[in-house]
PDB file of N, CA and C in Angstrom:
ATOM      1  N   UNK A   1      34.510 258.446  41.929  1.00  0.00           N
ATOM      2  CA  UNK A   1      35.315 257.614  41.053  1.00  0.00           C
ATOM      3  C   UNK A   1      34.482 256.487  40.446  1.00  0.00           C
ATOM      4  N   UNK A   2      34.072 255.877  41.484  1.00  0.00           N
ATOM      5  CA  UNK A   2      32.423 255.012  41.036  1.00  0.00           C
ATOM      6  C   UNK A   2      31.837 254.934  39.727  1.00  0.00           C
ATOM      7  N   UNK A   3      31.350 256.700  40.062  1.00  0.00           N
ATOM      8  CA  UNK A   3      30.162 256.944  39.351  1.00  0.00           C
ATOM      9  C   UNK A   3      30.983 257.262  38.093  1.00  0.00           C
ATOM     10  N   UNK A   4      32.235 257.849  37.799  1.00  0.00           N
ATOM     11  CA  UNK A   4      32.685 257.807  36.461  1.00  0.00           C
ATOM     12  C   UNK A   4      32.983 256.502  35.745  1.00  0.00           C
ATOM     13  N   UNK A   5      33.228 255.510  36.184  1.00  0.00           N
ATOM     14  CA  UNK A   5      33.437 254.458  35.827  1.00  0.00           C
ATOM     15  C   UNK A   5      32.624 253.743  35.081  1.00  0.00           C
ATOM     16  N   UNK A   6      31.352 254.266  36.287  1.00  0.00           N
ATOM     17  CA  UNK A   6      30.162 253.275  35.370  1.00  0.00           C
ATOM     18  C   UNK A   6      29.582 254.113  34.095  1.00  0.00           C
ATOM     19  N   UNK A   7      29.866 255.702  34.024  1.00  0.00           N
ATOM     20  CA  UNK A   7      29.459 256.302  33.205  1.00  0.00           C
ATOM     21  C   UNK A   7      30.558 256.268  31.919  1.00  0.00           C
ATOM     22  N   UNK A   8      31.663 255.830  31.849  1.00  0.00           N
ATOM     23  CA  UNK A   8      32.432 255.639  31.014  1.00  0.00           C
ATOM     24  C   UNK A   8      31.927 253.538  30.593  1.00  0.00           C
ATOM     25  N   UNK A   9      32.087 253.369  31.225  1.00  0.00           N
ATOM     26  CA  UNK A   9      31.091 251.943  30.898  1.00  0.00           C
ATOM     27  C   UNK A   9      30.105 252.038  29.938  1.00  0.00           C
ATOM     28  N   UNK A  10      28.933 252.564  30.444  1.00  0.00           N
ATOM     29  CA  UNK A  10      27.861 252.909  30.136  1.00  0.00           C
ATOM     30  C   UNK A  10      28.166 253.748  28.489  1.00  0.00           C
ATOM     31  N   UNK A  11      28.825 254.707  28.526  1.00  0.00           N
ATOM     32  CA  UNK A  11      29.314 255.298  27.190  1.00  0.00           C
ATOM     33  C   UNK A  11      30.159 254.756  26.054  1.00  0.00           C
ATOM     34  N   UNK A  12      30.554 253.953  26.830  1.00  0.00           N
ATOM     35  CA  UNK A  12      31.649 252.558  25.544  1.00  0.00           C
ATOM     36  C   UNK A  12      30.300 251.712  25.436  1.00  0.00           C
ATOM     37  N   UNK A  13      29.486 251.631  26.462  1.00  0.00           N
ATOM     38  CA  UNK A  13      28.632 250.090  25.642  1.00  0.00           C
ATOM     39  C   UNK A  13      27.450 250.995  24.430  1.00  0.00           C
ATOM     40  N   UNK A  14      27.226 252.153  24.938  1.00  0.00           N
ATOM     41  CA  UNK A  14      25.597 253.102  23.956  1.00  0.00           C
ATOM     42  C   UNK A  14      27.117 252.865  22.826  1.00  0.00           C
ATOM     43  N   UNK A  15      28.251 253.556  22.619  1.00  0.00           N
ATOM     44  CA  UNK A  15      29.019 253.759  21.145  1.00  0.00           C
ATOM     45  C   UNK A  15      29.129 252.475  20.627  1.00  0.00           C
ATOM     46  N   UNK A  16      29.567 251.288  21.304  1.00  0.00           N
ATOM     47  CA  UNK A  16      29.507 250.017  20.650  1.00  0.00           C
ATOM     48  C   UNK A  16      27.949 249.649  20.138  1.00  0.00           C
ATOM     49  N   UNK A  17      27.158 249.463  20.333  1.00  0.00           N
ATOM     50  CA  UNK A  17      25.781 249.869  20.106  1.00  0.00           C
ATOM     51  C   UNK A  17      25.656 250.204  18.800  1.00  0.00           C
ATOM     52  N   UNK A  18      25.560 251.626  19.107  1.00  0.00           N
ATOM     53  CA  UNK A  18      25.146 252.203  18.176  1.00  0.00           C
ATOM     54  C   UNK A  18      26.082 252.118  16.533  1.00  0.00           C
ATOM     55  N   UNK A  19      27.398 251.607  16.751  1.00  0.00           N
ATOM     56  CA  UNK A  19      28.570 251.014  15.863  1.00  0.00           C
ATOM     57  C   UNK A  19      28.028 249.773  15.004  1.00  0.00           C
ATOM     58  N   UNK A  20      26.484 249.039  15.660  1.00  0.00           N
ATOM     59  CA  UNK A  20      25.995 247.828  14.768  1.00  0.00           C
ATOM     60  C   UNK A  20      25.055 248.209  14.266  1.00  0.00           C
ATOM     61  N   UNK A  21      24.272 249.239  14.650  1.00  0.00           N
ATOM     62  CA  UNK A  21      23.160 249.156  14.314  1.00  0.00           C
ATOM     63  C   UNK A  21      23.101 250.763  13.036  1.00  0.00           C
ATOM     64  N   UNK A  22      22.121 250.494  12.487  1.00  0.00           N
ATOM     65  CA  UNK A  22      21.966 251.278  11.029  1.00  0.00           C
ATOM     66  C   UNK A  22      21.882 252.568  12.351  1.00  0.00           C
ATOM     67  N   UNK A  23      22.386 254.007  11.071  1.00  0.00           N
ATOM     68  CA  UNK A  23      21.922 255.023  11.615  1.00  0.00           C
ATOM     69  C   UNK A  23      20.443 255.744  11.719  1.00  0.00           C
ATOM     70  N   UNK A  24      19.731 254.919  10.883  1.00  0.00           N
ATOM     71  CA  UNK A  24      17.860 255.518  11.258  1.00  0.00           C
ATOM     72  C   UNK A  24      17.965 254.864  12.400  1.00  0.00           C
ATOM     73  N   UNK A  25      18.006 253.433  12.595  1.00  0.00           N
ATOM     74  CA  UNK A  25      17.581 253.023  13.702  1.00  0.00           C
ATOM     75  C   UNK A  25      18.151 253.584  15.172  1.00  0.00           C
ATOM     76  N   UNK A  26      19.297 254.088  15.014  1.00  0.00           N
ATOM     77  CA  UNK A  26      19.971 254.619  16.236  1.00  0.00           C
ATOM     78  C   UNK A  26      18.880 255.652  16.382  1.00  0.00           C
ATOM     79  N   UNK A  27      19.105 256.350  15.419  1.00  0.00           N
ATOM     80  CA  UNK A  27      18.334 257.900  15.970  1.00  0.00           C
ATOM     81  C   UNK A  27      16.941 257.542  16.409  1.00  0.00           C
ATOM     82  N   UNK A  28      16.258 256.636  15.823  1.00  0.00           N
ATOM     83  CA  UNK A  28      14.854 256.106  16.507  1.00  0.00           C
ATOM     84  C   UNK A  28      14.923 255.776  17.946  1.00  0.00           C
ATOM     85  N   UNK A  29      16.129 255.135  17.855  1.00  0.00           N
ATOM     86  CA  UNK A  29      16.212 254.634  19.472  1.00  0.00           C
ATOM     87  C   UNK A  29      16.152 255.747  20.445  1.00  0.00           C
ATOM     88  N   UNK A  30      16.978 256.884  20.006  1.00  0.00           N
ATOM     89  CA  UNK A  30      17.205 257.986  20.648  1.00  0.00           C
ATOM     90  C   UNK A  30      16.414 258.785  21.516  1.00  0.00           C
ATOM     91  N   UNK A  31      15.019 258.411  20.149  1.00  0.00           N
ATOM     92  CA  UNK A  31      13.543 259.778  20.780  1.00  0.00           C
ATOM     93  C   UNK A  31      12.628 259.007  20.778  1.00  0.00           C
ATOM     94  N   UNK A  32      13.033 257.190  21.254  1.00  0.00           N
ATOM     95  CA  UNK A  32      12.070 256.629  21.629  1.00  0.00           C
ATOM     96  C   UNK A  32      11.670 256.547  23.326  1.00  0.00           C
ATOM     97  N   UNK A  33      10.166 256.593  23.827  1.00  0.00           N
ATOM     98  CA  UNK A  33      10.275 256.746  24.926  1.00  0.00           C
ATOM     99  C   UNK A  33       9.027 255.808  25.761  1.00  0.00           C
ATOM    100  N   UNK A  34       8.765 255.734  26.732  1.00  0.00           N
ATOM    101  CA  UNK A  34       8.046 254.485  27.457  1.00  0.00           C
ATOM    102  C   UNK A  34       7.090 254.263  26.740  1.00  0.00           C
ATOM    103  N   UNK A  35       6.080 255.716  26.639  1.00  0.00           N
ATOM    104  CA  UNK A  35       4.743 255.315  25.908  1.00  0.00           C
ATOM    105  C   UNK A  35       5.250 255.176  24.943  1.00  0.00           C
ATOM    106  N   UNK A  36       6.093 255.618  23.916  1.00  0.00           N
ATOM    107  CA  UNK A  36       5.939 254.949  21.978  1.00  0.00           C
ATOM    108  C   UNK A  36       6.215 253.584  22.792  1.00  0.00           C
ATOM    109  N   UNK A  37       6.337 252.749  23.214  1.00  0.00           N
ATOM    110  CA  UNK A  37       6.258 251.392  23.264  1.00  0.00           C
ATOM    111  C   UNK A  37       5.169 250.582  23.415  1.00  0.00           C
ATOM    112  N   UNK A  38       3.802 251.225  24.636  1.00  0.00           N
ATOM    113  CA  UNK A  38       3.354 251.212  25.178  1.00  0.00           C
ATOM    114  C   UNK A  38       2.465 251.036  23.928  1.00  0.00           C
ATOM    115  N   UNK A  39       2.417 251.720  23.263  1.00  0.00           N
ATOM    116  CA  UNK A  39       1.763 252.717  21.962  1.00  0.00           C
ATOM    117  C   UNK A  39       2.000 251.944  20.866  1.00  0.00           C
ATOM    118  N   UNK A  40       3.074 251.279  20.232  1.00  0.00           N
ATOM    119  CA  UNK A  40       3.676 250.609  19.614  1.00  0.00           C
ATOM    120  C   UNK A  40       2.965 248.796  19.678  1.00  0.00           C
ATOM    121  N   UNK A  41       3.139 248.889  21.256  1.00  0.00           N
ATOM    122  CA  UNK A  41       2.407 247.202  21.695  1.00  0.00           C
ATOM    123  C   UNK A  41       1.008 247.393  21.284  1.00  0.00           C
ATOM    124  N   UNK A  42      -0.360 248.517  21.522  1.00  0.00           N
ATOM    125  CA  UNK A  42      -1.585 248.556  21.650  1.00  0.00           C
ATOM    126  C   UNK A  42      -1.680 248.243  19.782  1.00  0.00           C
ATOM    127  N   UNK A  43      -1.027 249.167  19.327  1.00  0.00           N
ATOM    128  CA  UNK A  43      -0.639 248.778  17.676  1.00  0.00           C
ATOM    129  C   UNK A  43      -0.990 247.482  17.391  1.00  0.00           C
ATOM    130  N   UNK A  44       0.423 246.840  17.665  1.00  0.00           N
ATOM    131  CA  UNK A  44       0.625 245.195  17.402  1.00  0.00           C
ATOM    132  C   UNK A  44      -0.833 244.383  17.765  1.00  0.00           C
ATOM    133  N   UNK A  45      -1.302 245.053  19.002  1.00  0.00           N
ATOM    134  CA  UNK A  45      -2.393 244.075  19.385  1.00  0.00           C
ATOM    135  C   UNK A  45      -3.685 244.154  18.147  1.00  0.00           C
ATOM    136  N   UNK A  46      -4.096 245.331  18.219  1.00  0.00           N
ATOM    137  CA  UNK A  46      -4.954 245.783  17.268  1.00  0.00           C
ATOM    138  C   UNK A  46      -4.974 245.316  15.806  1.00  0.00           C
ATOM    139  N   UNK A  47      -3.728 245.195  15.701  1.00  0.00           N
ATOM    140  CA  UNK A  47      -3.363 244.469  14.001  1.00  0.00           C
ATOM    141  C   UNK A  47      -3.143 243.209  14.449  1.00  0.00           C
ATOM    142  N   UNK A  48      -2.896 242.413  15.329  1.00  0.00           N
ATOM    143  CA  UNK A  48      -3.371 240.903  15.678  1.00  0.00           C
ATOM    144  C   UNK A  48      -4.882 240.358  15.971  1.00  0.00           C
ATOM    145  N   UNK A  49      -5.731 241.825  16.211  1.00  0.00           N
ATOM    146  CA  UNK A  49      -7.386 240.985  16.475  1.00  0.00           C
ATOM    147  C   UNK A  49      -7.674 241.393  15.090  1.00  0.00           C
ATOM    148  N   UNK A  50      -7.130 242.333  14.244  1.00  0.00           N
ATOM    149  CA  UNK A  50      -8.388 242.136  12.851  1.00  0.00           C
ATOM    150  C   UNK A  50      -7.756 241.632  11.881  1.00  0.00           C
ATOM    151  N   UNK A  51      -6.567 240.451  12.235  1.00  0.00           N
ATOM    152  CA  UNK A  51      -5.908 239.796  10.882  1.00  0.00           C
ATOM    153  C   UNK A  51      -6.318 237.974  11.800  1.00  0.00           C
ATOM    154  N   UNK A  52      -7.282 238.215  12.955  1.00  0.00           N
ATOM    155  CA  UNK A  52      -7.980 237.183  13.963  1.00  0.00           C
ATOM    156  C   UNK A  52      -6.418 236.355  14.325  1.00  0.00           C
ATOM    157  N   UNK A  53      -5.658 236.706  14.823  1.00  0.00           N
ATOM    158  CA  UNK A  53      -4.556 236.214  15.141  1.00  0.00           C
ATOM    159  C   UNK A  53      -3.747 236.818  16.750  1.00  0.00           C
ATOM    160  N   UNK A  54      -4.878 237.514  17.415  1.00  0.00           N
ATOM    161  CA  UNK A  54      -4.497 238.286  18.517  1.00  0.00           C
ATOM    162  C   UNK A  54      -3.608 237.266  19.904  1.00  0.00           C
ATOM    163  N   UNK A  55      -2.474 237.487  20.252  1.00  0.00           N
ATOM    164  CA  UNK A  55      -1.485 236.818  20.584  1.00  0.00           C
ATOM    165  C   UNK A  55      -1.705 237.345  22.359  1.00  0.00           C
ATOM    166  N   UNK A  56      -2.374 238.303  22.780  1.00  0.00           N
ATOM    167  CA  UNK A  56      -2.515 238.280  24.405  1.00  0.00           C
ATOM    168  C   UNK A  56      -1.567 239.549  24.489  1.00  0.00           C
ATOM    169  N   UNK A  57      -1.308 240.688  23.966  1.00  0.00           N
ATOM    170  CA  UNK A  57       0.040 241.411  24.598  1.00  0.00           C
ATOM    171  C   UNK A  57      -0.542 242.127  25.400  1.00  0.00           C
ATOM    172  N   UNK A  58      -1.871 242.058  26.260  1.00  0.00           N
ATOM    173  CA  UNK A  58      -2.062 242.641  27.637  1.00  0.00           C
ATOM    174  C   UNK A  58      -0.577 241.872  28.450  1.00  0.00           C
ATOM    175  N   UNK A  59      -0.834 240.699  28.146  1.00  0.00           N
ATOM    176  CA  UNK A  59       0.394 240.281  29.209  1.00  0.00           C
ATOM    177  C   UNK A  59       1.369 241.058  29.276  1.00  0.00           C
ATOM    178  N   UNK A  60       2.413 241.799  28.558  1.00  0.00           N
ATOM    179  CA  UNK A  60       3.314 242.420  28.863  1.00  0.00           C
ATOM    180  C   UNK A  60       3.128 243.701  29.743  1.00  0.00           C
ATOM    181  N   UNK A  61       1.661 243.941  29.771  1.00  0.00           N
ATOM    182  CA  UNK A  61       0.841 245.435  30.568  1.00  0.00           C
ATOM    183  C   UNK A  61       1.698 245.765  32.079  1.00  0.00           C
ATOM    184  N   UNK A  62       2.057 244.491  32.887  1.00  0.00           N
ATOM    185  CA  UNK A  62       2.799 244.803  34.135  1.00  0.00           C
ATOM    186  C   UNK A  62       4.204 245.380  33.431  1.00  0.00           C
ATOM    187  N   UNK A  63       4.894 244.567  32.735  1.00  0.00           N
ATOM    188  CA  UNK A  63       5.976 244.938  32.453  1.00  0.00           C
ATOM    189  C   UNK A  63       6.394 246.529  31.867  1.00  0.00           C
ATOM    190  N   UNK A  64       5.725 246.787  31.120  1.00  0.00           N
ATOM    191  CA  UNK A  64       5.310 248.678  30.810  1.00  0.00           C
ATOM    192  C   UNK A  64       4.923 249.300  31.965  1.00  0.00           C
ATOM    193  N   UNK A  65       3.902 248.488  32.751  1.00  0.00           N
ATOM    194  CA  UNK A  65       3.909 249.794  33.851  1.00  0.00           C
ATOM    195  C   UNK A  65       5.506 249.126  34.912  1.00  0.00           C
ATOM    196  N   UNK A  66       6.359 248.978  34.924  1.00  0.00           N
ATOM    197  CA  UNK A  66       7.681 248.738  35.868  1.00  0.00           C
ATOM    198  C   UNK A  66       8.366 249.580  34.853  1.00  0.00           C
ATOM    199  N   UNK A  67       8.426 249.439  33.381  1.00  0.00           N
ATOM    200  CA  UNK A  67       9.286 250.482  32.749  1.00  0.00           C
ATOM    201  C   UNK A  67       9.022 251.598  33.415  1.00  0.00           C
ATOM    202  N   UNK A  68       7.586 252.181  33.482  1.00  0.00           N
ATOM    203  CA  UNK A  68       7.597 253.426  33.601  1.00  0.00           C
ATOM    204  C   UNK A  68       7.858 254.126  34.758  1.00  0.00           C
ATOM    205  N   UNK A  69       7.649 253.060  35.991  1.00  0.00           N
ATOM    206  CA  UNK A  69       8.348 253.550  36.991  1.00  0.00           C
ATOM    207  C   UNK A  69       9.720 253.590  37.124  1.00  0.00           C
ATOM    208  N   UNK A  70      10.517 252.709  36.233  1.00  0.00           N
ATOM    209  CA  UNK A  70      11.803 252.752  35.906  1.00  0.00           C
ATOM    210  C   UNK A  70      12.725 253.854  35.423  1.00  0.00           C
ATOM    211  N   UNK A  71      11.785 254.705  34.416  1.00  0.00           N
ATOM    212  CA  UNK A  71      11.661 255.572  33.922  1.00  0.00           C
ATOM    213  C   UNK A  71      11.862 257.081  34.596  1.00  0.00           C
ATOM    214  N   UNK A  72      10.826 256.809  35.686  1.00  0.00           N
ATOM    215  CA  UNK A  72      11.106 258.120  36.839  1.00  0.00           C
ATOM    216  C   UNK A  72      12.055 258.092  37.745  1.00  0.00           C
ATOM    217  N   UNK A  73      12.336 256.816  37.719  1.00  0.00           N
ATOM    218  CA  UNK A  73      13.598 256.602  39.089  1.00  0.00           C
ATOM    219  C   UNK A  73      14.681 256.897  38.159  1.00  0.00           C
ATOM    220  N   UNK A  74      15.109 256.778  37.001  1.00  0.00           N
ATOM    221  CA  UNK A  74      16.175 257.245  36.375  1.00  0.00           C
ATOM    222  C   UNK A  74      16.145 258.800  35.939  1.00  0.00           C
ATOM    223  N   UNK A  75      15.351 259.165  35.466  1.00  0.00           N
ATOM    224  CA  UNK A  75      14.873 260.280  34.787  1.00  0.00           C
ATOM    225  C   UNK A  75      15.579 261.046  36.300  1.00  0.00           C
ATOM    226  N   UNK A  76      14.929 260.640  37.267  1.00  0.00           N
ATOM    227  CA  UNK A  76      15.852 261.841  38.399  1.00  0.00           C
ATOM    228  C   UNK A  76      17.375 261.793  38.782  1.00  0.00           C
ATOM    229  N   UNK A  77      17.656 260.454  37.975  1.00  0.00           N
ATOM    230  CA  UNK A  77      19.308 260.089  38.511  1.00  0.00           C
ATOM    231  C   UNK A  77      19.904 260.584  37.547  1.00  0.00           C
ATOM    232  N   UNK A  78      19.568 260.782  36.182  1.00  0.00           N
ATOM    233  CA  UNK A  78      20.471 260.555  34.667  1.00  0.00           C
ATOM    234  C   UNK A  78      20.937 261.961  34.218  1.00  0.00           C
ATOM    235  N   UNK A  79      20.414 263.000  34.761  1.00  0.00           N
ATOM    236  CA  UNK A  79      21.095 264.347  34.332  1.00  0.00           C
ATOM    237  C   UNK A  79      20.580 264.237  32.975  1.00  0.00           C
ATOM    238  N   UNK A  80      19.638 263.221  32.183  1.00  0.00           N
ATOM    239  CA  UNK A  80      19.767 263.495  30.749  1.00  0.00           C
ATOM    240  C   UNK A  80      20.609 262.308  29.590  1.00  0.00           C
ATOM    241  N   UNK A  81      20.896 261.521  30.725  1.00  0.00           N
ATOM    242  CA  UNK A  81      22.041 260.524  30.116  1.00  0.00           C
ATOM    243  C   UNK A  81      21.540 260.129  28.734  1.00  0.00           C
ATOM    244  N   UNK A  82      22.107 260.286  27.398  1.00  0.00           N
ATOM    245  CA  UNK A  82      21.337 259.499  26.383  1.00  0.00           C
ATOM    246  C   UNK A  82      21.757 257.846  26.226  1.00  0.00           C
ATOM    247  N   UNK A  83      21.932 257.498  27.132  1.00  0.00           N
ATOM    248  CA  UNK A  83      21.682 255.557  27.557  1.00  0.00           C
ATOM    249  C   UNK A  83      20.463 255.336  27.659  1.00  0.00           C
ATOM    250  N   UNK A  84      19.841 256.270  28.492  1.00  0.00           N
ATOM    251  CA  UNK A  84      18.704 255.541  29.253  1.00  0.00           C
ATOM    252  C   UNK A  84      17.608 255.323  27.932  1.00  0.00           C
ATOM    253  N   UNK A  85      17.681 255.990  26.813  1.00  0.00           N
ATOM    254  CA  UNK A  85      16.365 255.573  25.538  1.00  0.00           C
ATOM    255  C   UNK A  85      16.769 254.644  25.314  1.00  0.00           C
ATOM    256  N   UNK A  86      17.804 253.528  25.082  1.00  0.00           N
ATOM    257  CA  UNK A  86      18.230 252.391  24.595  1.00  0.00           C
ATOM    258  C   UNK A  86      17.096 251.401  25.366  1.00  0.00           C
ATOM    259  N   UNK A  87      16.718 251.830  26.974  1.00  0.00           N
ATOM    260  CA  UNK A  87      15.957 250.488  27.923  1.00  0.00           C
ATOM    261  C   UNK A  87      14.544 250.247  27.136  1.00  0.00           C
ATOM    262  N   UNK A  88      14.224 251.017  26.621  1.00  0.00           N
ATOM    263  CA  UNK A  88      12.966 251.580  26.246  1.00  0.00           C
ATOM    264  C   UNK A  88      12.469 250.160  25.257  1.00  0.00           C
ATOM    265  N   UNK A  89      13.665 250.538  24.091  1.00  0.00           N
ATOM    266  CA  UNK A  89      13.505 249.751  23.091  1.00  0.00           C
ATOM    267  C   UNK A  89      14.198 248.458  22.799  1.00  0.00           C
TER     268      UNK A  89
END
């Protein structure tokens, strides 16, 4: 009973969600996944050292690697849930 609860939770908050936000961006959210972030940050950094404006985003480096273990501990709980791409981004 629990576990439907929170999954009906969980499914009213991804539809409210996705109710603000443009539809490219939903679907981006969708098939976004640890590394495009990961991937996304090394980006940002790279275009912050050759515009000489590099801001440190190693710092966030712990925080990506806890996503990604985050990632596997759900990935075995979620059956697939499409919530879990929303943590990502």
């Amino acid at each position: 009973m629990l576990g439907l609860s929170l999954k009906q939770t969980l499914g009213g908050a991804l539809r409210e969600f996705e109710s603000i936000v443009s539809s490219s961006d939903a679907s981006g959210f969708r098939t976004t996944q640890v590394d495009d972030v990961r991937q996304a940050a090394l980006r940002l950094e790279r275009d912050q050292e050759h515009r000489k404006c590099l801001r440190n985003l190693r710092r966030i480096e712990p925080l990506l690697d806890k996503l990604g273990l985050l990632k596997d501990a759900l990935d075995a709980n979620s059956k697939g849930s499409p919530v879990l791409c929303y943590i990502w981004v």
